[in-house]
Every structure is written in C-alpha cells, then in structure tokens.
Protein backbone atom coordinates (compact mmCIF):
# COMPACT_ATOMS: atom_id res chain seq x y z
CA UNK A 1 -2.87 2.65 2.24
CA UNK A 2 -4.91 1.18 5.23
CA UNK A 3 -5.03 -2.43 5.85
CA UNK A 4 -8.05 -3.06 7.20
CA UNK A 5 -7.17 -6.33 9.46
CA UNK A 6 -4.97 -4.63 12.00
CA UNK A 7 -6.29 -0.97 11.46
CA UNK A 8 -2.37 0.88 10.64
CA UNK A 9 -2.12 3.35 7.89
CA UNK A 10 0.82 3.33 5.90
CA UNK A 11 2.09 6.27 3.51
CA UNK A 12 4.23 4.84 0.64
CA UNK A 13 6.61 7.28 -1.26
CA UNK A 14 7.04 7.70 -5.19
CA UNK A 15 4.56 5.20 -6.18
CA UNK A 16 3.75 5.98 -9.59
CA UNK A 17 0.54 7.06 -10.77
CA UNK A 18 0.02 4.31 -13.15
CA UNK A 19 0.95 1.76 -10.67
CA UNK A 20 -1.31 3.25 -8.24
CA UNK A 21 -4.30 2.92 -10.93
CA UNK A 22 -3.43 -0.42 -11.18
CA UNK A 23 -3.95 -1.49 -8.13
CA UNK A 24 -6.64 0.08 -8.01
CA UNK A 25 -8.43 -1.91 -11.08
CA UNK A 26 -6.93 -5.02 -9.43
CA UNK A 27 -9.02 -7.75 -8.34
CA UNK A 28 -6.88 -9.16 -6.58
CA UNK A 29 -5.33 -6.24 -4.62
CA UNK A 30 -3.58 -8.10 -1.84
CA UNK A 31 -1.54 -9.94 -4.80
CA UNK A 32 -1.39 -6.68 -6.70
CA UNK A 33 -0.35 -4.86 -3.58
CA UNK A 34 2.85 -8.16 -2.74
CA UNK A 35 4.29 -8.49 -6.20
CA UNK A 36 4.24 -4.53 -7.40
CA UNK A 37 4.10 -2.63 -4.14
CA UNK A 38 5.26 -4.06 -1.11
CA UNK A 39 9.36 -4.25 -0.70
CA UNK A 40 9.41 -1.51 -4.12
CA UNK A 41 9.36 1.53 -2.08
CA UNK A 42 9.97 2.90 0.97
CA UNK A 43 6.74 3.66 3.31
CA UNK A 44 5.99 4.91 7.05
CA UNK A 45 3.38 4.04 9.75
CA UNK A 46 1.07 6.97 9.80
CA UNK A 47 -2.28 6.14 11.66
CA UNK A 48 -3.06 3.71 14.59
CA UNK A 49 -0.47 2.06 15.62
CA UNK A 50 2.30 4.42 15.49
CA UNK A 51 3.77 4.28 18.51
C-alpha cells in the first residue's frame, strides 16, 4: 500500500484476498482502509521513508 500524502510504502501481511478486493471496489478507501485494514494486521515500512 502507498499513501500518497507522505510518499511511505507499507507491506501488510495476511490480508485476505477478498478483503483486498474490497478495498479495492471501495469508494471510500481511506474509510475502507481505517475500519477493515488498519490495526487488523501487522505491516512494515518498505519504501521512502525507511530509515
């Protein structure tokens, strides 16, 4: 996943397919992303940014 606003990459583990297609078809991904995504599984920094 890369966030566009402050450029970092993120890998996130074990995200299953169908949720993945979900967000996806969201059309509201930032919402889709907060309420099924972010805090569900674990994820690292993997572009710019990484320190």
């Amino acid at each position: 996943m890369w966030f566009v606003a402050s450029g970092k990459r993120y890998e996130f583990e074990d995200v299953p397919p169908e949720t993945f297609a979900a967000f996806k078809a969201a059309f509201a991904k930032g919402r889709f992303f907060n309420e099924h995504i972010r805090n569900h599984f674990r994820y690292r920094l993997v572009g710019p940014g990484v320190d």
